[in-house]
C-alpha atoms as a PDB file:
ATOM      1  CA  UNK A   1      12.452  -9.220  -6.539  1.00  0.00           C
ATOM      2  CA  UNK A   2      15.800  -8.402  -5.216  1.00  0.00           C
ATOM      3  CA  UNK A   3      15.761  -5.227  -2.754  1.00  0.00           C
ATOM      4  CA  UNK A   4      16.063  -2.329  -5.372  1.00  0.00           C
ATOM      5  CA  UNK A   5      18.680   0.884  -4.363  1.00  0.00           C
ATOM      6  CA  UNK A   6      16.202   3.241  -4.643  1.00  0.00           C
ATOM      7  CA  UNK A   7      12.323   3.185  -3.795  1.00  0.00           C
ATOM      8  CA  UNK A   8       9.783   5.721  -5.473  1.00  0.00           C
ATOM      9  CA  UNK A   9       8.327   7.735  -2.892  1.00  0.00           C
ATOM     10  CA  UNK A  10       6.549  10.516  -4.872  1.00  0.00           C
ATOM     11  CA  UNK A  11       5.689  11.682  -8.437  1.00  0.00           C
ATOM     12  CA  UNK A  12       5.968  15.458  -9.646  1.00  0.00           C
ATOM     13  CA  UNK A  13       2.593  16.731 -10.739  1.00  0.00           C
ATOM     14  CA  UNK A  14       1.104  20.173 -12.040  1.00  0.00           C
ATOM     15  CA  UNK A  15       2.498  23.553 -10.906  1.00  0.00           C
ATOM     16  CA  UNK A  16       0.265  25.163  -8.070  1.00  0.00           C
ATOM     17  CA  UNK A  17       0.238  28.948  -8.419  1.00  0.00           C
ATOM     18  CA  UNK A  18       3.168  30.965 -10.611  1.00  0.00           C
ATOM     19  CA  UNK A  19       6.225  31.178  -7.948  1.00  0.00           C
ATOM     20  CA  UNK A  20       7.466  27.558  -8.464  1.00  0.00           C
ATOM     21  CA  UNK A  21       5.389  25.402  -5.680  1.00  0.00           C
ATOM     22  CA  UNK A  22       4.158  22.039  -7.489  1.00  0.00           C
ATOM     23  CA  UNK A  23       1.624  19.149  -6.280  1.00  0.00           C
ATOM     24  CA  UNK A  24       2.787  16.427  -5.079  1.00  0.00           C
ATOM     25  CA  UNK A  25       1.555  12.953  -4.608  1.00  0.00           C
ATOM     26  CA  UNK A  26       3.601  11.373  -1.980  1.00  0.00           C
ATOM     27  CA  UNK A  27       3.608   7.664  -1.391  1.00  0.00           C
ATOM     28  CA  UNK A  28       5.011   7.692   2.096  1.00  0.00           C
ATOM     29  CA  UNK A  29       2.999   6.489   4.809  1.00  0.00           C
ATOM     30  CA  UNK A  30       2.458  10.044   6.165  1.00  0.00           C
ATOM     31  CA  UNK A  31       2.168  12.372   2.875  1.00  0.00           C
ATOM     32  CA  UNK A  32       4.466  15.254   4.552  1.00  0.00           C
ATOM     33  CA  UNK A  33       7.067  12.451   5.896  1.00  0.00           C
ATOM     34  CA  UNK A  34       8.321  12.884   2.155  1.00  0.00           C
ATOM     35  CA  UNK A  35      10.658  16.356   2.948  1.00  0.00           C
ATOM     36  CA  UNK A  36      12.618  14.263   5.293  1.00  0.00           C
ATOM     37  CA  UNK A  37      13.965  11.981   2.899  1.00  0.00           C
ATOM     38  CA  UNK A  38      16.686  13.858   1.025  1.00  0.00           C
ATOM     39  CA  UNK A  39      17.806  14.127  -1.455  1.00  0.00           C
ATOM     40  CA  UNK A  40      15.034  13.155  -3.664  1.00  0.00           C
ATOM     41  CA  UNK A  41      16.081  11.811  -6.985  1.00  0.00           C
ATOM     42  CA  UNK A  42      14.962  11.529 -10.945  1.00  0.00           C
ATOM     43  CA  UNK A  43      13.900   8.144 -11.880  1.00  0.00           C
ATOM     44  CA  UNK A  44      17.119   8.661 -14.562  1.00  0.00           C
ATOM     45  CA  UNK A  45      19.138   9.627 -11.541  1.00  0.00           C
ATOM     46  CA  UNK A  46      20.420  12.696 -13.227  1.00  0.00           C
ATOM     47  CA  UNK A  47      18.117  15.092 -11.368  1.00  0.00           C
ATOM     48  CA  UNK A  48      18.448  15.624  -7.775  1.00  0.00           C
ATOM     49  CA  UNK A  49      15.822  17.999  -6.268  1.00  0.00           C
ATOM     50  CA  UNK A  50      15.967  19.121  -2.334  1.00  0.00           C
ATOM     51  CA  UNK A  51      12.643  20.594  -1.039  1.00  0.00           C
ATOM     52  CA  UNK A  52      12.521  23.223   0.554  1.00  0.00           C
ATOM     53  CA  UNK A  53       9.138  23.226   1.854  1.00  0.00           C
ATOM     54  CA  UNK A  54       5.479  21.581   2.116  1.00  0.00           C
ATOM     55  CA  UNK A  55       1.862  22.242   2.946  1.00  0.00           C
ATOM     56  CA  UNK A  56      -0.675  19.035   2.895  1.00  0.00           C
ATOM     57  CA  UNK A  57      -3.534  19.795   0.198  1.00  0.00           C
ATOM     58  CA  UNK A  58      -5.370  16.155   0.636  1.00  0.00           C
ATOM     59  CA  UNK A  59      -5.056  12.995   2.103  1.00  0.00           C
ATOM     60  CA  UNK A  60      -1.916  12.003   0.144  1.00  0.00           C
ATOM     61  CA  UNK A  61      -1.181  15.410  -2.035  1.00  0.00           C
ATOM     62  CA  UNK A  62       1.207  18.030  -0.917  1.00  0.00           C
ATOM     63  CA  UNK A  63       2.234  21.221  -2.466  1.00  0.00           C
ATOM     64  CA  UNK A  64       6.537  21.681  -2.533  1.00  0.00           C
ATOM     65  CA  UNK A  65       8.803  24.055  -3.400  1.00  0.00           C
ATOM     66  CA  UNK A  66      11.824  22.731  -4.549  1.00  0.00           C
ATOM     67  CA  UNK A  67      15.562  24.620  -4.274  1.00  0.00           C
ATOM     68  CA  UNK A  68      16.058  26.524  -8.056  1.00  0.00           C
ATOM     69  CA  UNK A  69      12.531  26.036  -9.207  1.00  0.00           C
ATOM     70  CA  UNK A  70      10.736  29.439  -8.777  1.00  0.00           C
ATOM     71  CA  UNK A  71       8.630  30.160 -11.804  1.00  0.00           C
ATOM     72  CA  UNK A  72       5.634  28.578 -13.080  1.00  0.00           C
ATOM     73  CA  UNK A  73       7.410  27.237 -16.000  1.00  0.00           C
ATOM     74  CA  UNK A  74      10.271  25.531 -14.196  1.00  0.00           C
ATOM     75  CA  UNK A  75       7.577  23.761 -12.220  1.00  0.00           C
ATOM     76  CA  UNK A  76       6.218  22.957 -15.296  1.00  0.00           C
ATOM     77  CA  UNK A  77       9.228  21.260 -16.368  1.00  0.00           C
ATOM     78  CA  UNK A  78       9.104  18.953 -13.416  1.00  0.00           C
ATOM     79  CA  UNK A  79       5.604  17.581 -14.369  1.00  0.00           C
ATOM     80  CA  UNK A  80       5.037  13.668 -13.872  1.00  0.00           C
ATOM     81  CA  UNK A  81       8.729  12.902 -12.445  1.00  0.00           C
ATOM     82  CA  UNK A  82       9.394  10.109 -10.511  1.00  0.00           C
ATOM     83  CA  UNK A  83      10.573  11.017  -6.910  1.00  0.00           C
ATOM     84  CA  UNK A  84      13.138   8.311  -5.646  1.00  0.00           C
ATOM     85  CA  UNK A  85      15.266   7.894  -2.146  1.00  0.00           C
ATOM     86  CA  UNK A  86      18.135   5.684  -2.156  1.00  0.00           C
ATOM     87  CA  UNK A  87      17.084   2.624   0.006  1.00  0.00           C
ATOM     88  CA  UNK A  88      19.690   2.801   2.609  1.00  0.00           C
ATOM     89  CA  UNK A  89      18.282   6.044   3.981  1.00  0.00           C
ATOM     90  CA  UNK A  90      14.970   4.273   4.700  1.00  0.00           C
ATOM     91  CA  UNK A  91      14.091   2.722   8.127  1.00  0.00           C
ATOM     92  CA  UNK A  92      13.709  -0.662   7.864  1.00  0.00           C
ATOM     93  CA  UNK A  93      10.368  -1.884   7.617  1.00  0.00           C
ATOM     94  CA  UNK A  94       8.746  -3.590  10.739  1.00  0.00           C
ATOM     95  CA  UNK A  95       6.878  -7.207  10.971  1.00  0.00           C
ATOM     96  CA  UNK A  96       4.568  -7.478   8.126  1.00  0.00           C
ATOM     97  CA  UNK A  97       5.260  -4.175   6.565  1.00  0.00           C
ATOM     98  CA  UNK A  98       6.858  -4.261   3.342  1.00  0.00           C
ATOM     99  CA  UNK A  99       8.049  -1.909   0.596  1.00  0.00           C
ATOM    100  CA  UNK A 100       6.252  -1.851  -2.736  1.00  0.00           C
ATOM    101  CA  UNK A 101       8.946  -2.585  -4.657  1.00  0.00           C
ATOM    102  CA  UNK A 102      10.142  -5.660  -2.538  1.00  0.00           C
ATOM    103  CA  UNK A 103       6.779  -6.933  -3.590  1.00  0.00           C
ATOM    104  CA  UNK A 104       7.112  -6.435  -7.265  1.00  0.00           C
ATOM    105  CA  UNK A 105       8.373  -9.218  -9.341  1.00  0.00           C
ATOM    106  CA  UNK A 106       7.563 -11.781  -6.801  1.00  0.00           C
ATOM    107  CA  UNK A 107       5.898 -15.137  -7.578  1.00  0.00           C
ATOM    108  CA  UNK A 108       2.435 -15.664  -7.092  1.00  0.00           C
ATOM    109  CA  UNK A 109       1.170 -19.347  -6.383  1.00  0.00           C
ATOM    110  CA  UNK A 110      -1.469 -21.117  -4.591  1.00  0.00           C
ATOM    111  CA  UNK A 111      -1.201 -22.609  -0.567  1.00  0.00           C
ATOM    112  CA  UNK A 112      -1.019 -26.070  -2.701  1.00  0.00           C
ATOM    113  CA  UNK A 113       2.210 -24.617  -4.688  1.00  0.00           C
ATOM    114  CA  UNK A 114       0.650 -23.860  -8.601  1.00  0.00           C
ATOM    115  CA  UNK A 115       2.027 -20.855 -10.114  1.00  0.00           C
ATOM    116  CA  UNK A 116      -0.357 -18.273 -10.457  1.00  0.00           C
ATOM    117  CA  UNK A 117       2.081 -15.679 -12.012  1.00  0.00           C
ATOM    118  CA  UNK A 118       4.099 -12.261 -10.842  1.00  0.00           C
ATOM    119  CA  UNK A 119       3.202  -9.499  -8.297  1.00  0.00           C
ATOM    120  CA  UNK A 120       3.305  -6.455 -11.283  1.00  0.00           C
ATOM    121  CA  UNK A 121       1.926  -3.775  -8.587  1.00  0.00           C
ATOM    122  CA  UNK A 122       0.203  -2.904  -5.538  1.00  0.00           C
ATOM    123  CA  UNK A 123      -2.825  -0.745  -6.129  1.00  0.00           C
ATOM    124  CA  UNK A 124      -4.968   1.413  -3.541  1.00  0.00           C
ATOM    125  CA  UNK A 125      -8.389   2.947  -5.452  1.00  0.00           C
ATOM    126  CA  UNK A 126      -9.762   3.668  -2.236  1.00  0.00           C
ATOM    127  CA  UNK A 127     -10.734   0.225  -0.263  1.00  0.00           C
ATOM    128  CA  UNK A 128      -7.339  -0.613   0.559  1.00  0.00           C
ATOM    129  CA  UNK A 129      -4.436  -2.140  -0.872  1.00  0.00           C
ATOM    130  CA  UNK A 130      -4.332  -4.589  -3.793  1.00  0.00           C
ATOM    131  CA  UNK A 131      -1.810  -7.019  -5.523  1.00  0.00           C
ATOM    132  CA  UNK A 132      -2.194  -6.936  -9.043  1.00  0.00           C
ATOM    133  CA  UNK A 133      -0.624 -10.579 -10.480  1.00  0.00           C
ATOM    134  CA  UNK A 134      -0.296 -10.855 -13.794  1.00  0.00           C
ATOM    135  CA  UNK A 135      -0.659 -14.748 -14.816  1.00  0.00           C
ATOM    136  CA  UNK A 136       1.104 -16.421 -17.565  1.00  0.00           C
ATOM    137  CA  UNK A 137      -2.285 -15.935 -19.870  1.00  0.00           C
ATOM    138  CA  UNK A 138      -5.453 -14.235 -19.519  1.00  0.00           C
ATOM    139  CA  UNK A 139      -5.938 -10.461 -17.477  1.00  0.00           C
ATOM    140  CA  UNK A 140      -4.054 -10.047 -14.435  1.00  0.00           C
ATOM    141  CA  UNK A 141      -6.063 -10.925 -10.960  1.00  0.00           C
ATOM    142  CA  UNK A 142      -6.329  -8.321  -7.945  1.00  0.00           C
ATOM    143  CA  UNK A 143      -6.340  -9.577  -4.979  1.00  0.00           C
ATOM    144  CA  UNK A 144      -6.627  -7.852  -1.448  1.00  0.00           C
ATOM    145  CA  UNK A 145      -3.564  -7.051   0.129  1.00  0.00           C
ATOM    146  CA  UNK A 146      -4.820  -8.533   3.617  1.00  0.00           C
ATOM    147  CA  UNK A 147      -3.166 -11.505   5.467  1.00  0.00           C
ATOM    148  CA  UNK A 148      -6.440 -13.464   4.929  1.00  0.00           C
ATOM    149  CA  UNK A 149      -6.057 -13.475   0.992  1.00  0.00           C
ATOM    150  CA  UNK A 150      -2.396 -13.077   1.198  1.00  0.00           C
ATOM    151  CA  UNK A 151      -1.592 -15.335   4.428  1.00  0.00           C
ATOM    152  CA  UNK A 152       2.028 -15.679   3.511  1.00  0.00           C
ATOM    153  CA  UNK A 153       4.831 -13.001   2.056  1.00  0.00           C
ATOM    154  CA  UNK A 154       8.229 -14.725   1.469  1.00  0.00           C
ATOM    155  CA  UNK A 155      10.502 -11.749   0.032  1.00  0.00           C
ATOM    156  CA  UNK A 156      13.530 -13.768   0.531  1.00  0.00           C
ATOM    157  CA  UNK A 157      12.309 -16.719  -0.580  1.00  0.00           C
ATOM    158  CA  UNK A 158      11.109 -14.637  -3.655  1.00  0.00           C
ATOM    159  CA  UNK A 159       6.936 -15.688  -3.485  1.00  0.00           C
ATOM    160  CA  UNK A 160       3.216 -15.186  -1.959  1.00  0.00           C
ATOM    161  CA  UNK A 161       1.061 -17.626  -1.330  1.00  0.00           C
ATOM    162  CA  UNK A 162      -3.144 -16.603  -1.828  1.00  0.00           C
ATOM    163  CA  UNK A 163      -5.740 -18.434  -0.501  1.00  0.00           C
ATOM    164  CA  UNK A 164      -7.934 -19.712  -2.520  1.00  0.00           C
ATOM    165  CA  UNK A 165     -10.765 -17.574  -0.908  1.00  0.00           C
ATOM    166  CA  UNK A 166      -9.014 -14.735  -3.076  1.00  0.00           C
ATOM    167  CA  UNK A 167      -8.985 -16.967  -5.755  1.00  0.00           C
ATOM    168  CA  UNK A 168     -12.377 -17.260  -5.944  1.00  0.00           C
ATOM    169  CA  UNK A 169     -13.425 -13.548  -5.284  1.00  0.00           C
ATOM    170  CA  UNK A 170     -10.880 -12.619  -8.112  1.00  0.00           C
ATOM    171  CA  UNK A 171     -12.697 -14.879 -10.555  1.00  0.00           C
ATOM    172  CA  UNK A 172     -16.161 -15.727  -9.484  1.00  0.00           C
ATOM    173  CA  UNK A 173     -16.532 -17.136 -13.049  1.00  0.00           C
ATOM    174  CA  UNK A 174     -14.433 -20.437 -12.066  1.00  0.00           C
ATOM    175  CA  UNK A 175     -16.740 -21.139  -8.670  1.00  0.00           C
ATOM    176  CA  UNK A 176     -20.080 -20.499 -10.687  1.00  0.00           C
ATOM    177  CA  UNK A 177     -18.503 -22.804 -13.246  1.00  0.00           C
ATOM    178  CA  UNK A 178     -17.642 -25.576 -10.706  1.00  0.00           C
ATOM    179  CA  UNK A 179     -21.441 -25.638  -9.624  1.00  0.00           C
ATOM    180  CA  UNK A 180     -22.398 -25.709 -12.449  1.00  0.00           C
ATOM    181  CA  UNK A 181     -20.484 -28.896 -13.339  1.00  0.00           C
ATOM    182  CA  UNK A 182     -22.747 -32.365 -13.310  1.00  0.00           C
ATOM    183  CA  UNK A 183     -22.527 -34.006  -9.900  1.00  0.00           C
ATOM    184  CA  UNK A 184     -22.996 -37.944  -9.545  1.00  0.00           C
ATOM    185  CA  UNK A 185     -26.152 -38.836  -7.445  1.00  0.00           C
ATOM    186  CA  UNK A 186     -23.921 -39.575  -4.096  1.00  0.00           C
ATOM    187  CA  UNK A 187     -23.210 -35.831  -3.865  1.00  0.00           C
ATOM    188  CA  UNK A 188     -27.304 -34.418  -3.881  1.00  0.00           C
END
């Protein structure tokens, strides 16, 4: 919940050819913004890597070489790391932006006040961006990251509210159920 000193801006993936270069799935808002940010560091903290150059592959993929990696298998060796910036190197994010991880680990209620559990992620498969809660039972919910089903974001105050149109959408079960319950005649 608390602002964390480093944020993950990129993970490692395969090699791309045999003189070093690797893939790389960047998580900043522009895929190739992620070679300004140096230096780039392990998730352990004991490797620091300083790239040396990109080219954009797809929408959020870019192939790197990295200073001292120049064979296949060193690029190998940096398969599925964790790419991390220390925070304080980061602009600061503007009016309704936010950083993933300022989102993580904060409470999830209702706009009456129930608990509904803790942000454990933000997802994007494609549609846009998703909170995935993770309630004190049951599956976790996803909800649309949009300020109609999220209308409020309190990092400081450690909590999102969600309307309870998201509510519904994430479990369409519970309306179905509710119209399904008997009615007394002065509702027909």
């Amino acid at each position: 919940m608390a602002s964390q000193q480093r944020i993950l801006v990129g993970v490692v993936g395969a090699p791309h050819g045999i003189r070093g270069e690797v893939r790389v799935k960047s998580y900043t808002a522009t895929p190739t913004a992620i070679a300004s940010y140096r230096p780039l560091i392990s998730e352990d903290g004991r490797k620091t890597l300083v790239m040396l150059g990109l080219r954009p592959v797809k929408d959020d993929m870019v192939v790197a070489r990295f200073e001292g990696v120049g064979t296949r298998e060193a690029a190998a060796a940096l398969t599925n790391m964790k790419l991390y910036v220390d925070r304080a190197i980061l602009p600061a994010a503007d009016e309704d932006e936010y950083y993933h991880a300022d989102l993580v680990g904060l409470r999830a209620e209702t706009s009456c006040g129930e608990p509904l559990g803790e942000v454990m992620s933000l997802a994007n498969y494609g549609a846009g961006d998703l909170l995935e809660i993770r309630p004190p039972a049951g599956e976790t919910i996803l909800v649309p990251f949009t300020q109609a089903f999220v209308p409020v974001v309190d990092v400081p105050g450690g909590r999102v509210m969600i309307s309870d149109e998201a509510l519904a959408e994430a479990d369409p079960d519970a309306e179905a159920a509710s119209a399904d319950a008997p009615q007394d005649d002065a509702d027909r």
